[in-house]
PDB file of N, CA and C in Angstrom:
ATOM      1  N   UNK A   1       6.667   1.136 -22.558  1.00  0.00           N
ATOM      2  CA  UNK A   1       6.861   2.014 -23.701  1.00  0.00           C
ATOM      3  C   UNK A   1       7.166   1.187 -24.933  1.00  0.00           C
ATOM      4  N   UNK A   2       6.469   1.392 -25.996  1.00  0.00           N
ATOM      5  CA  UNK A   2       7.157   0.997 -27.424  1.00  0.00           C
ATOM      6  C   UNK A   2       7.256   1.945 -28.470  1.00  0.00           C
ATOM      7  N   UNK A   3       8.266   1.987 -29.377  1.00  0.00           N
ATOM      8  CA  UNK A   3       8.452   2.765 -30.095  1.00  0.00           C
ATOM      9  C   UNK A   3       7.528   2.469 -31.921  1.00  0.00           C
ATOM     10  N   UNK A   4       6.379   1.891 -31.383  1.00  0.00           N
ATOM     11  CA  UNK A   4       5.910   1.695 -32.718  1.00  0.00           C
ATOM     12  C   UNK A   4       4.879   2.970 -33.535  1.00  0.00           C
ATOM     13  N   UNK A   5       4.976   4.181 -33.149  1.00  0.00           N
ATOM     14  CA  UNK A   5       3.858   4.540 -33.724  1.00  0.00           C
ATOM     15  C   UNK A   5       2.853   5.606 -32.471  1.00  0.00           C
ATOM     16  N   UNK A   6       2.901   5.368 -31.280  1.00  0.00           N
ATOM     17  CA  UNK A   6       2.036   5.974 -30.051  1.00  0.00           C
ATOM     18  C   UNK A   6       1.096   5.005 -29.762  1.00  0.00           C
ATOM     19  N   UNK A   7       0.987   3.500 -29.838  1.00  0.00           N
ATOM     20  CA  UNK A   7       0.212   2.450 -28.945  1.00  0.00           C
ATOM     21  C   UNK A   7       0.676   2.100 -28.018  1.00  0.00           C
ATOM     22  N   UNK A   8       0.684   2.750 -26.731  1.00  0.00           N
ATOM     23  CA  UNK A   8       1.543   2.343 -25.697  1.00  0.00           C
ATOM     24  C   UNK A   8       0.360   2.579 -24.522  1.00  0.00           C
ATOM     25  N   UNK A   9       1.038   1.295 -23.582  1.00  0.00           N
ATOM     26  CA  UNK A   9       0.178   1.614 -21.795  1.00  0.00           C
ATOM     27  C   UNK A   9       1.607   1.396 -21.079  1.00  0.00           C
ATOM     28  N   UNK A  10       0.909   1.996 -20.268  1.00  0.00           N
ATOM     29  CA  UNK A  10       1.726   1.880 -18.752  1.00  0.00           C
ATOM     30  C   UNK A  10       0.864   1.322 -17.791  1.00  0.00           C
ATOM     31  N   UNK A  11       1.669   0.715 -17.075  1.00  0.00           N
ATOM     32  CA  UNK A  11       1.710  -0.273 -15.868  1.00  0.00           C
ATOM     33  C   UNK A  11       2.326  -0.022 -15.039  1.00  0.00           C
ATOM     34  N   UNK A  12       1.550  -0.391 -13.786  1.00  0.00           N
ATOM     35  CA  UNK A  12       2.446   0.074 -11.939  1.00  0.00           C
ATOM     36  C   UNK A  12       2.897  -1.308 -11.853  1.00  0.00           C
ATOM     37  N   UNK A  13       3.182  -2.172 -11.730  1.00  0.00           N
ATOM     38  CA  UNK A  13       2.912  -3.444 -11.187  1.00  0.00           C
ATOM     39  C   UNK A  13       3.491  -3.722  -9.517  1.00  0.00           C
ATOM     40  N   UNK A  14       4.454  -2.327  -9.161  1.00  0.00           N
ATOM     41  CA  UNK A  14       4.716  -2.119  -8.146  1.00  0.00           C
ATOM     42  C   UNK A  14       3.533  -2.120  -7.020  1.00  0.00           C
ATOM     43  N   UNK A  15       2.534  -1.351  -7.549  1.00  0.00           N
ATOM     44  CA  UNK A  15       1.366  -1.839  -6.529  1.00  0.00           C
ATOM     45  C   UNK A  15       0.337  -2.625  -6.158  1.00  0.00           C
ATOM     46  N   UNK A  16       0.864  -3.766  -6.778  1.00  0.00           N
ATOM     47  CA  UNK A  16       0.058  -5.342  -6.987  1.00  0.00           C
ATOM     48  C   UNK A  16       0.282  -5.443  -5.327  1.00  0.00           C
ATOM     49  N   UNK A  17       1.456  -5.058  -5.145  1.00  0.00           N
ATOM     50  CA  UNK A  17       2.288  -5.986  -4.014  1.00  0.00           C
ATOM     51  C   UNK A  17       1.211  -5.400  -2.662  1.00  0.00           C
ATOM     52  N   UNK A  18       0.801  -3.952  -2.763  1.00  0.00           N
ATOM     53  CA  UNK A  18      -0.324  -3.320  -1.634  1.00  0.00           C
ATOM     54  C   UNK A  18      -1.886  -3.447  -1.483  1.00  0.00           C
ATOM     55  N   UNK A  19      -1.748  -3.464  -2.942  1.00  0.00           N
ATOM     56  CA  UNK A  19      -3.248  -3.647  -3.148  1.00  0.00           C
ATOM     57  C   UNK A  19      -3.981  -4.500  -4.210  1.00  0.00           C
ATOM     58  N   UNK A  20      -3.226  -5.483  -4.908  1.00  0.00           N
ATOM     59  CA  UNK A  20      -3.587  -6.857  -5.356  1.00  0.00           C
ATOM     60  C   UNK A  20      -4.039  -6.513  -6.403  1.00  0.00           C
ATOM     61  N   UNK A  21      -3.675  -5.224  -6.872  1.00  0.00           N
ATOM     62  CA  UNK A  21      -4.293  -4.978  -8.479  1.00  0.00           C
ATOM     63  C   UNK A  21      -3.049  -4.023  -9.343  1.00  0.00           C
ATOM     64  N   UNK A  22      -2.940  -4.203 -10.698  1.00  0.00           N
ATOM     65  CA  UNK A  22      -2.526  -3.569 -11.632  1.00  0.00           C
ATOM     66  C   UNK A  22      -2.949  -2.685 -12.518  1.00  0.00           C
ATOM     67  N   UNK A  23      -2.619  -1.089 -12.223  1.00  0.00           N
ATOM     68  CA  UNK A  23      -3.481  -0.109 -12.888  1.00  0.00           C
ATOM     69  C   UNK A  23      -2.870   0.017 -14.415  1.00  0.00           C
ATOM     70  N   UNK A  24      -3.604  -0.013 -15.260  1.00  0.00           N
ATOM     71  CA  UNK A  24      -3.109   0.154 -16.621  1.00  0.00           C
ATOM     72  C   UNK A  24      -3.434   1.481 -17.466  1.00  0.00           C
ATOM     73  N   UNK A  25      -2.708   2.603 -17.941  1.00  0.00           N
ATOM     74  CA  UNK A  25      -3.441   3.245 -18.916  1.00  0.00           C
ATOM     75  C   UNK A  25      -2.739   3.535 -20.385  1.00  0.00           C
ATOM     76  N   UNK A  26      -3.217   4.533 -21.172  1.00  0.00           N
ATOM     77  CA  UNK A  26      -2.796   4.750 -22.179  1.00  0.00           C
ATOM     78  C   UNK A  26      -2.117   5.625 -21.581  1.00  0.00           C
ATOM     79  N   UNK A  27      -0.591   5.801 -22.420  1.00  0.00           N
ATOM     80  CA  UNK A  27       0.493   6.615 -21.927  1.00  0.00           C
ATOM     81  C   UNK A  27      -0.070   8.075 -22.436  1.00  0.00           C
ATOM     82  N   UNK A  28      -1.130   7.994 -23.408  1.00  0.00           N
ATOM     83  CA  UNK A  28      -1.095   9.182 -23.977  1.00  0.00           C
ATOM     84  C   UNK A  28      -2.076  10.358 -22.942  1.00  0.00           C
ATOM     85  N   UNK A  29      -2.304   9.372 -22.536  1.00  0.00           N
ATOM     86  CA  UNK A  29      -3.661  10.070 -21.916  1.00  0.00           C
ATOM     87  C   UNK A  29      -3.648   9.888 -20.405  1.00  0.00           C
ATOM     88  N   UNK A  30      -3.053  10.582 -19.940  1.00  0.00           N
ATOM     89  CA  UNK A  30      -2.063  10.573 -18.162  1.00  0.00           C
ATOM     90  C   UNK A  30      -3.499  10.867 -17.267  1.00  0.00           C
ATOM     91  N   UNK A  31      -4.274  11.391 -17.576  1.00  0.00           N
ATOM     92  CA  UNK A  31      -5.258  12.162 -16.491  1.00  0.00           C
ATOM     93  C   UNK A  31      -6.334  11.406 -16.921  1.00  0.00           C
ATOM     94  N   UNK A  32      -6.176  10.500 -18.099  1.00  0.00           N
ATOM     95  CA  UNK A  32      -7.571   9.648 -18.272  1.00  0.00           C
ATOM     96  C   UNK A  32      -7.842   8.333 -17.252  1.00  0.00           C
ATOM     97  N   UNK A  33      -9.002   7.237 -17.844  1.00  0.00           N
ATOM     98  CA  UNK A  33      -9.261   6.263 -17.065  1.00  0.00           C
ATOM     99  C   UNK A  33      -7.917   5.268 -17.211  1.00  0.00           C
ATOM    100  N   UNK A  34      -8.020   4.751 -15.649  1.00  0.00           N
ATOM    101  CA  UNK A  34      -7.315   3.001 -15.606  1.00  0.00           C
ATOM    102  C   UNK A  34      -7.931   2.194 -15.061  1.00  0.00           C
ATOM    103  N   UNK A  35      -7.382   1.120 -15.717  1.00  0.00           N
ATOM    104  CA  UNK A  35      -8.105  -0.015 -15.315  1.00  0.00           C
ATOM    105  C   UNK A  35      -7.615  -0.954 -14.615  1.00  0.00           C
ATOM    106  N   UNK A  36      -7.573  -1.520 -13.263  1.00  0.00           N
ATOM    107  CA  UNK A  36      -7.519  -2.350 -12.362  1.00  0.00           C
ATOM    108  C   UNK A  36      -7.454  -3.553 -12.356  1.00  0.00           C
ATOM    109  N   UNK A  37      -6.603  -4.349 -13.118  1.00  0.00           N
ATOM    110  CA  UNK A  37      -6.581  -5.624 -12.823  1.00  0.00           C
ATOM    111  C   UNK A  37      -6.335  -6.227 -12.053  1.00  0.00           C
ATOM    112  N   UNK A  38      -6.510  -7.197 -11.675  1.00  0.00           N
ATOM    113  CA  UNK A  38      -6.539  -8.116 -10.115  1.00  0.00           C
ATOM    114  C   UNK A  38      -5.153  -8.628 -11.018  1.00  0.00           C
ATOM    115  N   UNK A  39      -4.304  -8.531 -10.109  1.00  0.00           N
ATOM    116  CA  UNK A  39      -2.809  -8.910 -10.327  1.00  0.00           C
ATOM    117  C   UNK A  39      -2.510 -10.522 -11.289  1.00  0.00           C
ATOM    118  N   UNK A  40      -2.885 -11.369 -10.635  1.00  0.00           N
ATOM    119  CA  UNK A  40      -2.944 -12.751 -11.016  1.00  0.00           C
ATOM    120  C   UNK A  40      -3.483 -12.743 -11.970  1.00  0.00           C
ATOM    121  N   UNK A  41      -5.013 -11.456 -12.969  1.00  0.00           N
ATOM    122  CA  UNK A  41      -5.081 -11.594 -14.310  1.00  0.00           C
ATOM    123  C   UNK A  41      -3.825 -11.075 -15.190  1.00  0.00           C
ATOM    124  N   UNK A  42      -3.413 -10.381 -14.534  1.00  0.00           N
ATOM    125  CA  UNK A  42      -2.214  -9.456 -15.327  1.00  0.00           C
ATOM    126  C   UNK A  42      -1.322 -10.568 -15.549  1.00  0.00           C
ATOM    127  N   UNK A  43      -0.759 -11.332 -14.654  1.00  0.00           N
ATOM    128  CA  UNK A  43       0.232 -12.103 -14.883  1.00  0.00           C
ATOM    129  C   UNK A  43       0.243 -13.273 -15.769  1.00  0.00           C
ATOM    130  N   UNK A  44      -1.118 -13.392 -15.435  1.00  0.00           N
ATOM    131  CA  UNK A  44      -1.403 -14.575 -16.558  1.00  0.00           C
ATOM    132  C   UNK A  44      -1.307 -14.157 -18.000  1.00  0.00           C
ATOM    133  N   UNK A  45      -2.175 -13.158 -18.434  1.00  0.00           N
ATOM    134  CA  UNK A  45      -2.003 -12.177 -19.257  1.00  0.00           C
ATOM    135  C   UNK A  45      -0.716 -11.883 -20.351  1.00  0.00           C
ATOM    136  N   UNK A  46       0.094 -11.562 -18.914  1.00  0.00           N
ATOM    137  CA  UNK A  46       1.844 -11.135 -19.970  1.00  0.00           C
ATOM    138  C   UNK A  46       1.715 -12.855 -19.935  1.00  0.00           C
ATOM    139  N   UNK A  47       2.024 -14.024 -19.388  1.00  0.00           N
ATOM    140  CA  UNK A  47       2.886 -15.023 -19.753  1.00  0.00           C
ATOM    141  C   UNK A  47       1.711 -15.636 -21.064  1.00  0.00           C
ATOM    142  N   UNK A  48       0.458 -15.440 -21.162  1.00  0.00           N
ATOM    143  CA  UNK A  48       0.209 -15.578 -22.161  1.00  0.00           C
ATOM    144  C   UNK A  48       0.961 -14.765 -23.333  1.00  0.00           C
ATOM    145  N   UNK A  49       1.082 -13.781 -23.251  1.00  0.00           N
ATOM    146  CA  UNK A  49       1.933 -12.831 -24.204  1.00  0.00           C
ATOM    147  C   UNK A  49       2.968 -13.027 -24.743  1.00  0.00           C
ATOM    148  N   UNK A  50       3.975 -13.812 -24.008  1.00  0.00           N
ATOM    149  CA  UNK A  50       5.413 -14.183 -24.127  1.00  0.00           C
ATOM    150  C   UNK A  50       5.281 -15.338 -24.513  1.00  0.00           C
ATOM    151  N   UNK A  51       4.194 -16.142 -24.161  1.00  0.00           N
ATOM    152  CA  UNK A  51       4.405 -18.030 -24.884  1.00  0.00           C
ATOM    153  C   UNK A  51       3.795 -17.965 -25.946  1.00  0.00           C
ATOM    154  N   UNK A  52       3.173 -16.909 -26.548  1.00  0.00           N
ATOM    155  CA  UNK A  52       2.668 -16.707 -28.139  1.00  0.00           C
ATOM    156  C   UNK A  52       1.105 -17.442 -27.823  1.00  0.00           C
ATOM    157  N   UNK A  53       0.555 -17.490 -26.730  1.00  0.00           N
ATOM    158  CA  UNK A  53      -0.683 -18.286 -26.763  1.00  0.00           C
ATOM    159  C   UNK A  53      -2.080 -16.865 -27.008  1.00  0.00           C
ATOM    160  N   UNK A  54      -1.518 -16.028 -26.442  1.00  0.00           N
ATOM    161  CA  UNK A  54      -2.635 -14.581 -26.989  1.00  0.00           C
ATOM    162  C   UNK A  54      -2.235 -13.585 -28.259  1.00  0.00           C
TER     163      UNK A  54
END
């Protein structure tokens, strides 16, 4: 969640651990598409995020 405005996703990351992927969607849109990342992109992903490299 962020409070900037309504640009927000949600993330399971709880079910990386069953099925090796991370579903992502727009918070706004609950019944719309997600998208499946293979866990290990996700992770790479946020720590790109946090070291300012993306």
């Amino acid at each position: 969640y962020s409070d900037n405005g309504g640009s927000c996703v949600e993330w399971a990351p709880h079910t990386a651990t069953t099925t090796g992927l991370v579903p992502v969607r727009d918070s706004k849109n609950t019944t719309g598409p997600v998208l499946s990342i293979p866990a290990a992109a996700f992770s790479a992903f946020v720590t790109g995020v946090k070291s300012g490299e993306l």
